[in-house]
C-alpha atoms as a PDB file:
ATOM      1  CA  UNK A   1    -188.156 127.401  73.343  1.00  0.00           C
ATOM      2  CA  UNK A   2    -189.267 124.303  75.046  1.00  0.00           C
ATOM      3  CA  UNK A   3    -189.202 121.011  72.767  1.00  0.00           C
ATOM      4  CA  UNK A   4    -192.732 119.518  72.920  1.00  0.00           C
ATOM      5  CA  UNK A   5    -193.187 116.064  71.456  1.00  0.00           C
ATOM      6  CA  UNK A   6    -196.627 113.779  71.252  1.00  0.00           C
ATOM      7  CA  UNK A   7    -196.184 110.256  72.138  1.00  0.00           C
ATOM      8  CA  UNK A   8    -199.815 108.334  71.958  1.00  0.00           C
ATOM      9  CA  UNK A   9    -200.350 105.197  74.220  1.00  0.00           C
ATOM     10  CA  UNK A  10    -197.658 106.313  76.571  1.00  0.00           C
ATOM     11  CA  UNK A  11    -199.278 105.332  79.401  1.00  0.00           C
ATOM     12  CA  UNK A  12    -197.725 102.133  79.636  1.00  0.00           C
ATOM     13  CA  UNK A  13    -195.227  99.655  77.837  1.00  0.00           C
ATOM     14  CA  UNK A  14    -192.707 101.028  75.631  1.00  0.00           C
ATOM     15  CA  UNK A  15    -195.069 104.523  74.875  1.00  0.00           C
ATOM     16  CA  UNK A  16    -194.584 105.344  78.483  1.00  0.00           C
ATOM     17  CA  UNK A  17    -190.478 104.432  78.525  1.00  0.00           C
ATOM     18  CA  UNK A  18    -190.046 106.410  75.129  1.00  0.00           C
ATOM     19  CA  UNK A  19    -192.448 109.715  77.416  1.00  0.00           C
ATOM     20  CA  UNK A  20    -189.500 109.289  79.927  1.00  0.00           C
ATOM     21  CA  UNK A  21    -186.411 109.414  77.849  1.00  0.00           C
ATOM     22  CA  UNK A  22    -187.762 112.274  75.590  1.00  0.00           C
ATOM     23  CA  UNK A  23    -188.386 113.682  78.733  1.00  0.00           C
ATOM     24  CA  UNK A  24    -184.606 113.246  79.963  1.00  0.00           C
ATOM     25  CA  UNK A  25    -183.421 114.524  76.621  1.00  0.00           C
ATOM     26  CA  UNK A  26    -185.356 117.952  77.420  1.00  0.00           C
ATOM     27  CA  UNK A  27    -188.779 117.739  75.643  1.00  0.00           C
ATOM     28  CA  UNK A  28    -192.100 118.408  77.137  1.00  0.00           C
ATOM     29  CA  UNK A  29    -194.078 115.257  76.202  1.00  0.00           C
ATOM     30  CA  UNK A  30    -198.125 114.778  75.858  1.00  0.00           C
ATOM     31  CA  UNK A  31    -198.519 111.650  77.249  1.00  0.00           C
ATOM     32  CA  UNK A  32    -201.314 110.180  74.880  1.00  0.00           C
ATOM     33  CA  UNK A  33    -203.636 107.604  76.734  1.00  0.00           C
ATOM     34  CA  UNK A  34    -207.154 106.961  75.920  1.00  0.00           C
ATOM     35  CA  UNK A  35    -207.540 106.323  79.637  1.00  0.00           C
ATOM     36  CA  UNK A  36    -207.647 109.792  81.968  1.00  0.00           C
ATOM     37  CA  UNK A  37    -207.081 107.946  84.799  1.00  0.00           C
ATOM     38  CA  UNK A  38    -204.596 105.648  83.627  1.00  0.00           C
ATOM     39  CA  UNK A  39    -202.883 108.890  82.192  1.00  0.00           C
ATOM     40  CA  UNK A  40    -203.115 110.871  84.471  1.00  0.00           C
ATOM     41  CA  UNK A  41    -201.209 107.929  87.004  1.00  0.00           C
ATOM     42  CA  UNK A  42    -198.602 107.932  84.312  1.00  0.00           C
ATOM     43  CA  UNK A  43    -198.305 111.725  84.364  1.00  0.00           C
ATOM     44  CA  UNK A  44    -197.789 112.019  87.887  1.00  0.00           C
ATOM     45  CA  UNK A  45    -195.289 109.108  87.596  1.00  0.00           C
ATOM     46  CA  UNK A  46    -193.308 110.914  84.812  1.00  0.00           C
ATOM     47  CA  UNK A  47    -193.245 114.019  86.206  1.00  0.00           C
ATOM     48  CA  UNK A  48    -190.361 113.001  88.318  1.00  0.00           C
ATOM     49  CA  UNK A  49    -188.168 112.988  85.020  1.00  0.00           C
ATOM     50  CA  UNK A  50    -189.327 116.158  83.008  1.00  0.00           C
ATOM     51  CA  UNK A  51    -192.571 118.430  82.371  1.00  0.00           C
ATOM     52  CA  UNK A  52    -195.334 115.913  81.269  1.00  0.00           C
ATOM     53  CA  UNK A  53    -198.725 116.797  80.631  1.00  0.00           C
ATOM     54  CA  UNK A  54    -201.420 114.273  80.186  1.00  0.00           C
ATOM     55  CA  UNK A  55    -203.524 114.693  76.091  1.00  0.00           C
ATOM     56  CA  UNK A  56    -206.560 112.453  76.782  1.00  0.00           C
ATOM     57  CA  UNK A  57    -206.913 110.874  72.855  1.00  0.00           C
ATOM     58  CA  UNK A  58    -208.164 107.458  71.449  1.00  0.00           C
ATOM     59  CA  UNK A  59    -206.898 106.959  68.167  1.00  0.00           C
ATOM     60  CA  UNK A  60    -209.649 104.419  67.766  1.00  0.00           C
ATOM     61  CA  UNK A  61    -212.280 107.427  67.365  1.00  0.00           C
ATOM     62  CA  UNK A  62    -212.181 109.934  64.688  1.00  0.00           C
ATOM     63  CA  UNK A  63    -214.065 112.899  67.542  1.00  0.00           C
ATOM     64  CA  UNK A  64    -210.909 112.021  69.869  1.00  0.00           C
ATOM     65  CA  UNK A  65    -208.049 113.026  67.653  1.00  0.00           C
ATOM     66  CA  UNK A  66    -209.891 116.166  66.242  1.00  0.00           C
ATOM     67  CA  UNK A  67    -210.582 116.746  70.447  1.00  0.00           C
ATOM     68  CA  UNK A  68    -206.682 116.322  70.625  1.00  0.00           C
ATOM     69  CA  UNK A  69    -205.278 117.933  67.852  1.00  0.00           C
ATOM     70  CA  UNK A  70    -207.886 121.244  68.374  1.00  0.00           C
ATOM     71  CA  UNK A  71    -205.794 121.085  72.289  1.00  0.00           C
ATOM     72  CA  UNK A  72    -202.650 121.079  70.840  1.00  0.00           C
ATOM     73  CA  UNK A  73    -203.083 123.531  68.404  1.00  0.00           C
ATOM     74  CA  UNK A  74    -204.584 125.920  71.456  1.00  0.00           C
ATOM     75  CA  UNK A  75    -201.980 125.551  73.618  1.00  0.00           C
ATOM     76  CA  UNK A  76    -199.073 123.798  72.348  1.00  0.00           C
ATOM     77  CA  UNK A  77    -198.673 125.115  69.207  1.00  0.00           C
ATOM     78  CA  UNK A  78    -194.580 124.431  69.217  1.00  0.00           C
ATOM     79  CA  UNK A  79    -195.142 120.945  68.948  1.00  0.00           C
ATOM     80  CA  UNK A  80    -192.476 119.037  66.950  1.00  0.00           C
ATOM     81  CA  UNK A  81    -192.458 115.450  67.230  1.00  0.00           C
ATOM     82  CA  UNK A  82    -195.026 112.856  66.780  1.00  0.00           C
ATOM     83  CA  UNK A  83    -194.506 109.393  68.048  1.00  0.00           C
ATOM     84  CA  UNK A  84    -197.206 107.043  66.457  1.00  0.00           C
ATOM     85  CA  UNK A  85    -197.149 104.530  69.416  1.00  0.00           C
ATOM     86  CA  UNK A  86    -200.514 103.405  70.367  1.00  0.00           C
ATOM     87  CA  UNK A  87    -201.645 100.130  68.903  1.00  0.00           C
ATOM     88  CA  UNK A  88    -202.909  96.755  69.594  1.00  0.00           C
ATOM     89  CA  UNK A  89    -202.312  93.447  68.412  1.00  0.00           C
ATOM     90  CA  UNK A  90    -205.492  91.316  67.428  1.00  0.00           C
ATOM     91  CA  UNK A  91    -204.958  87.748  68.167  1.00  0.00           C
ATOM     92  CA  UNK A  92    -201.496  87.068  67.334  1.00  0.00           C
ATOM     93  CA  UNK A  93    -201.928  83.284  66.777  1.00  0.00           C
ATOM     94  CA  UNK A  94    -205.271  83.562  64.881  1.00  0.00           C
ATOM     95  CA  UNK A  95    -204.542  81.624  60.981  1.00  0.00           C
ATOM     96  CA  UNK A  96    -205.684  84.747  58.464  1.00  0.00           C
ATOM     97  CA  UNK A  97    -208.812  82.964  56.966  1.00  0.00           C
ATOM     98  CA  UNK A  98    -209.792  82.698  60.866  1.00  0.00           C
ATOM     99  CA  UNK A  99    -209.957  86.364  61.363  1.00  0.00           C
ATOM    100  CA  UNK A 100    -213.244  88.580  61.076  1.00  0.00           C
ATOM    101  CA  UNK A 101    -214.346  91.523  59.656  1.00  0.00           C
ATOM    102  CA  UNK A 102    -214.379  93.484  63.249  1.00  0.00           C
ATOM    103  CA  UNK A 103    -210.694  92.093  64.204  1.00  0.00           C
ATOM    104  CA  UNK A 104    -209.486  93.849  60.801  1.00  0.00           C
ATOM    105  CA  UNK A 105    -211.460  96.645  61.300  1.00  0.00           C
ATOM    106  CA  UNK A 106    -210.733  97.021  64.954  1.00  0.00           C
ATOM    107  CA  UNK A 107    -207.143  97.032  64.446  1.00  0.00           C
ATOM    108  CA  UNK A 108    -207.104  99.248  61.017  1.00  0.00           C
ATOM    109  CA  UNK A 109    -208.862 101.902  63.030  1.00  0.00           C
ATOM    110  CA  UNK A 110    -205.940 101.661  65.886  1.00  0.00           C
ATOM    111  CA  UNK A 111    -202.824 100.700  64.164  1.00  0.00           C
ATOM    112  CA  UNK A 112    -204.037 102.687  60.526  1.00  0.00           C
ATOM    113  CA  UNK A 113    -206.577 105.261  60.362  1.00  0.00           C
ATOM    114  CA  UNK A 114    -205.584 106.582  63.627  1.00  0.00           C
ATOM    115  CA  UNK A 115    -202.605 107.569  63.332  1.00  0.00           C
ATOM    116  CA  UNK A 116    -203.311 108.746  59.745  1.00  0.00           C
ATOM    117  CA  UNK A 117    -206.131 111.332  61.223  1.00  0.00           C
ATOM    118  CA  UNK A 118    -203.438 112.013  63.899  1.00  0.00           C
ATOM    119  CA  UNK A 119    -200.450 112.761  61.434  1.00  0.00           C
ATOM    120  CA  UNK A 120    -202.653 114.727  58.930  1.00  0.00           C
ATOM    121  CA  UNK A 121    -204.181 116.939  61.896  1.00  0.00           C
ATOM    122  CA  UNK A 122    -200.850 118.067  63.235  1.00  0.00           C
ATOM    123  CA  UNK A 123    -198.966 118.262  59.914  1.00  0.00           C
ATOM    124  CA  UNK A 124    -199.625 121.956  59.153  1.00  0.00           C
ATOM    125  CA  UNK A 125    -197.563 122.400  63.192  1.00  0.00           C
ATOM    126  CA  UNK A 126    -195.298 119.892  62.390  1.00  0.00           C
ATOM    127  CA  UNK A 127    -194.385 122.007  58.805  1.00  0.00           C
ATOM    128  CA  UNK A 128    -194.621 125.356  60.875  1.00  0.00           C
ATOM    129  CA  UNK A 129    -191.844 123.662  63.952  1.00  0.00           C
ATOM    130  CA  UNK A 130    -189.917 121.702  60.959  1.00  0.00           C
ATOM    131  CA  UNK A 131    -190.671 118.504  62.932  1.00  0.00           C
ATOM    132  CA  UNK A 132    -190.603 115.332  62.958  1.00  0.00           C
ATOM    133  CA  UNK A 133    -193.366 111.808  62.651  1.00  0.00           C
ATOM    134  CA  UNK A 134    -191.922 108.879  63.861  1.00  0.00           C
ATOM    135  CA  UNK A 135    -194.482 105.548  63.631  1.00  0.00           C
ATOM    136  CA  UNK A 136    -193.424 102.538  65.244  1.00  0.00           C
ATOM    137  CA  UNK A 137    -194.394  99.443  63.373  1.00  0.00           C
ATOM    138  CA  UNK A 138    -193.687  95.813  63.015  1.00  0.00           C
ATOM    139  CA  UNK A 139    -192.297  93.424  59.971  1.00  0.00           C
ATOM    140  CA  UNK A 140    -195.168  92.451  57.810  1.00  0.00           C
ATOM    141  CA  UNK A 141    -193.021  90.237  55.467  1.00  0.00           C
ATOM    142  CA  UNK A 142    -194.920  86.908  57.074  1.00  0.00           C
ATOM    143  CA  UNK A 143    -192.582  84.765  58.524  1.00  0.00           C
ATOM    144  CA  UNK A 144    -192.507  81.004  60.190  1.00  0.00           C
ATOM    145  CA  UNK A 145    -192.229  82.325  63.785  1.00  0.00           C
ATOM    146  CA  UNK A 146    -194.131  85.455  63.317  1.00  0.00           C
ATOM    147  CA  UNK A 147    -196.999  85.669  61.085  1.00  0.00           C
ATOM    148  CA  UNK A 148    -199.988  87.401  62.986  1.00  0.00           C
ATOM    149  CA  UNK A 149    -202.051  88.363  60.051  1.00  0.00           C
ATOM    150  CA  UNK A 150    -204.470  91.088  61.714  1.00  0.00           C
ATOM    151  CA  UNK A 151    -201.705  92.469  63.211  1.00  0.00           C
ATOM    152  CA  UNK A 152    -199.349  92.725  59.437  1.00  0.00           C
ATOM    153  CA  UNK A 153    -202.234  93.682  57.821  1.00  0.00           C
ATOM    154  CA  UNK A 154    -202.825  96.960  60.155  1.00  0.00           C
ATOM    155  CA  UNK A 155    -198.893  98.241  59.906  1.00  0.00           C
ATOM    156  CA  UNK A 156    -198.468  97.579  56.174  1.00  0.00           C
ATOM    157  CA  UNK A 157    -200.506 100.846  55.256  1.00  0.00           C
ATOM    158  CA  UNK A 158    -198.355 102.556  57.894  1.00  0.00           C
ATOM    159  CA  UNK A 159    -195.420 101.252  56.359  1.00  0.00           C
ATOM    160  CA  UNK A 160    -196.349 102.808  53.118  1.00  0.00           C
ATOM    161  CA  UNK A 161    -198.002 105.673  54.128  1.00  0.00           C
ATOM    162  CA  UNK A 162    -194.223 106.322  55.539  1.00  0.00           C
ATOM    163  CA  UNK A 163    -192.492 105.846  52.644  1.00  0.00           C
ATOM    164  CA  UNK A 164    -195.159 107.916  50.105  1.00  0.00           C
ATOM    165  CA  UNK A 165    -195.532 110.831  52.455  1.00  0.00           C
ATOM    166  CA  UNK A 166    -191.373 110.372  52.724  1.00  0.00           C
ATOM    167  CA  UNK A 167    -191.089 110.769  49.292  1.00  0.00           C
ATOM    168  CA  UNK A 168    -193.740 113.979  49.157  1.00  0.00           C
ATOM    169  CA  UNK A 169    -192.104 115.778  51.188  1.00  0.00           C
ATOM    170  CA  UNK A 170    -189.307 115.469  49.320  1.00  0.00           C
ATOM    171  CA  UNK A 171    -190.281 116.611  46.184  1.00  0.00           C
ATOM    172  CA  UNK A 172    -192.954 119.208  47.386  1.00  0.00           C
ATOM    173  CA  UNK A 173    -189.799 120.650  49.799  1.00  0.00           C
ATOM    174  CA  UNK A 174    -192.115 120.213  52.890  1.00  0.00           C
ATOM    175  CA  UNK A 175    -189.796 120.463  56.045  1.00  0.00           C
ATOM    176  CA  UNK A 176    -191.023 117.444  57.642  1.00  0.00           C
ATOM    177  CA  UNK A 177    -189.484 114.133  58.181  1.00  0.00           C
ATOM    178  CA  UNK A 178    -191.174 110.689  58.646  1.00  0.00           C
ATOM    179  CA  UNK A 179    -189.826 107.655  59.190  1.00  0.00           C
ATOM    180  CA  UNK A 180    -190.559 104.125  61.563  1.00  0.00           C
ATOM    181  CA  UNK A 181    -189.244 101.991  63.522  1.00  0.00           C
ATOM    182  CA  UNK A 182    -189.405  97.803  64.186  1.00  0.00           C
ATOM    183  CA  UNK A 183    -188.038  97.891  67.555  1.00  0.00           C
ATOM    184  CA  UNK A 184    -188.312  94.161  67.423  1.00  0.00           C
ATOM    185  CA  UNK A 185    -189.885  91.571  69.839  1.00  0.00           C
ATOM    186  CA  UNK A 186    -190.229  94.017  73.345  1.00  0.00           C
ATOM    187  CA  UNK A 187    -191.839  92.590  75.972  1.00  0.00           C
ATOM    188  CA  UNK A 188    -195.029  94.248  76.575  1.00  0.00           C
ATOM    189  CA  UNK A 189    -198.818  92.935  77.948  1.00  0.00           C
ATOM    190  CA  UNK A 190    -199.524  93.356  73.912  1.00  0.00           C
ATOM    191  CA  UNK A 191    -197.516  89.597  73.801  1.00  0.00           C
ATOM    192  CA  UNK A 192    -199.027  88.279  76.945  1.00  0.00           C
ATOM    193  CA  UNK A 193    -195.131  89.815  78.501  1.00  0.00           C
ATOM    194  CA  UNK A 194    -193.547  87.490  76.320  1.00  0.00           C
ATOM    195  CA  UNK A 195    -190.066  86.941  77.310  1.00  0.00           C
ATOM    196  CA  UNK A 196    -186.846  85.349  75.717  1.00  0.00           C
ATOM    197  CA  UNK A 197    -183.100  85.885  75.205  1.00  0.00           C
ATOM    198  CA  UNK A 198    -184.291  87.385  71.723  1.00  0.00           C
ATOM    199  CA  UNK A 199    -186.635  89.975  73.609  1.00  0.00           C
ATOM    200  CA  UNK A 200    -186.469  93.685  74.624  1.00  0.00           C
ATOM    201  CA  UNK A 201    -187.202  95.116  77.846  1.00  0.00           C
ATOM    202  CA  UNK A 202    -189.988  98.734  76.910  1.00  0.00           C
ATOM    203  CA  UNK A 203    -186.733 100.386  78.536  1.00  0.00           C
ATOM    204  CA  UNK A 204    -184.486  99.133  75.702  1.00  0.00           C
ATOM    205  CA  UNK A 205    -186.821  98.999  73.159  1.00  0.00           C
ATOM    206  CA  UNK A 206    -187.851 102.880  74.460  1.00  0.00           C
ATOM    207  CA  UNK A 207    -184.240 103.691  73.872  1.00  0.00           C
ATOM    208  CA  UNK A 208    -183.736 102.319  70.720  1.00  0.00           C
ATOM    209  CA  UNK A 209    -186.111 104.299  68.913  1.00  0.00           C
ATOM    210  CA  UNK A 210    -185.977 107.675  70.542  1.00  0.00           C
ATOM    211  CA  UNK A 211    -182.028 107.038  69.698  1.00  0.00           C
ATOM    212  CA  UNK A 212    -182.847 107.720  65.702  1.00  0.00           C
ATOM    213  CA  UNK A 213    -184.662 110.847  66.780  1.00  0.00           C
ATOM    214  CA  UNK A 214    -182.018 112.375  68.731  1.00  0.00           C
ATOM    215  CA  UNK A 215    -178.740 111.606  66.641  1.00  0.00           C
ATOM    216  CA  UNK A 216    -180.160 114.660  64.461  1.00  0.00           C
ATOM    217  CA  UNK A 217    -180.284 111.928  61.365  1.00  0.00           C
ATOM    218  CA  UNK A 218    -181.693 112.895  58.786  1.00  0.00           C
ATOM    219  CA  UNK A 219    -183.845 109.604  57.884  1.00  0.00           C
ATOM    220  CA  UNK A 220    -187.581 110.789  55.699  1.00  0.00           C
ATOM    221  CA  UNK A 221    -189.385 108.036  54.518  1.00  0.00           C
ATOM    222  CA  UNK A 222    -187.390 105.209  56.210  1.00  0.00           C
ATOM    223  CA  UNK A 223    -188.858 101.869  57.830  1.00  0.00           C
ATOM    224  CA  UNK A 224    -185.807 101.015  60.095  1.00  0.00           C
ATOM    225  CA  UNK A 225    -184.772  97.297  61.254  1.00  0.00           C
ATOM    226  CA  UNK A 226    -183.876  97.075  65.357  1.00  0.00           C
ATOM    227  CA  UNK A 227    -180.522  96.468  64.225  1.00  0.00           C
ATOM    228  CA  UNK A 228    -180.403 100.324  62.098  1.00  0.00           C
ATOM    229  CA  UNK A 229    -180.922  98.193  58.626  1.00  0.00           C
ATOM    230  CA  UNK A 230    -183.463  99.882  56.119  1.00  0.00           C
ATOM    231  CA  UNK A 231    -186.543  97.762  54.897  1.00  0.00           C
ATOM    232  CA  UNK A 232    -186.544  97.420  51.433  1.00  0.00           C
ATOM    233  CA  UNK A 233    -190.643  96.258  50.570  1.00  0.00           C
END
C-alpha cells in the first residue's frame, strides 16, 4: 500500500522541499496550502518527483481543518504521517511588552491551535496506520541573537504538547509517535530570506528533518536540536 503523508504549508519554503523528498522516498504527499492556487502551482511542480495531490487547509480556521481532515478521512484513509509545517513568524524584532493581543493571537491560532485541531482530527488514522506526527518548531529558550517573543511564545505549547502526548502514548500503548524538529536558522521569506554562513538552504533544512522520519527511529515525545541533540526544557 501506498505511503501517504500530510505536510501543511508545503507550498513553498522548506514545507514544499520536505513534499518533494517524501515524495522521492515513495510517499504520496497532501500538499497543505491555504492558497488553491498557490497549491495547486506547487502540485503541478511536484508532480515531476512523485504522486502529489493538493489538500486546500488553513490551519488558521477551525471550519478548514475539519474541511481537511473530513477529505482525508474520505479518501485517504491510509494516511500515516503528519508534518506540522505551516506557521508564521510575527514580527521577529518586536521587544515582548511591544506585542499585541492580535499578534499573540494571530500566531497561537497558526503555530498552536492549528496544528492541535489538525493532530487531534487525524489521530484516530494515525492510531489505525501506526503513524507518525512530526511538528517542526523553533528554540524558545530566549536568547541574545534570537529572542522573537510572539514567535517563542506560539511553539512553546507545541513543544509541550509533544512531549505530554509523547509520554501518553506511552503509557496508554497508543501506536503513535510524535516528536519535533528545530531545523535551525533556514532561509525562508518567513526571515525576510535571511542568509549567513550559519543558515540552511529549505533543501537542507527539508532534508534534515524528513531524515529522522525515514531512519525508522524510534523517537516519541522528542524536541530534536539541528545537530540530532534532544531538548531538555
Amino acid at each position: 500500500m501506498t505511503k501517504t503523508a500530510l505536510v501543511t504549508g508545503a507550498n513553498k519554503g522548506i514545507g514544499f522541499e520536505t513534499a518533494k523528498h517524501l515524495l522521492q522516498a515513495g510517499y504520496r504527499v497532501l500538499v497543505g496550502a491555504r492558497d488553491q492556487a498557490r497549491g495547486e502551482a506547487a502540485v503541478a511542480e511536484l508532480q515531476a518527483f512523485g504522486d502529489s495531490k493538493l489538500l486546500v487547509v488553513d490551519v488558521a480556521d477551525l471550519g478548514s481543518i475539519d474541511r481537511a481532515v473530513a477529505t482525508i478521512n474520505e479518501q485517504y484513509p491510509e494516511l500515516s504521517l503528519l508534518i506540522n509545517n505551516a506557521g508564521i513568524p510575527g514580527d521577529m524584532h518586536r521587544v515582548g511588552w511591544e506585542s499585541n493581543v492580535e499578534e499573540l493571537r494571530e500566531t497561537h491560532q497558526v503555530n498552536f491551535i492549528g496544528p492541535f485541531a489538525l493532530s487531534k482530527g487525524l489521530l484516530p488514522l494515525l492510531i489505525a496506520n501506526q503513524g507518525i506526527i512530526q511538528n517542526i518548531t523553533i528554540p524558545i529558550e530566549p536568547l541574545s541573537f534570537f529572542n522573537p517573543f510572539a514567535y517563542s511564545t506560539s511553539k512553546a505549547p507545541l513543544n509541550v504538547m509533544t512531549k505530554s502526548w509523547g509520554m501518553a502514548f506511552e503509557q496508554e500503548n497508543i501506536p503513535v509517535q510524535i516528536f519535533a524538529v528545530m531545523p535551525g536558522g533556514v532561509t525562508t521569506d518567513l526571515n525576510g530570506n535571511m542568509t549567513g554562513d550559519f543558515m540552511k538552504t529549505p533543501a537542507q533544512a527539508a532534508e534534515l528533518i524528513t531524515g529522522f522520519v525515514l531512519d525508522g527511529e524510534n523517537r516519541n515525545g522528542q524536541v530534536i536540536n539541528f545537530d540530532g541533540t534532544l531538548s531538555v526544557y
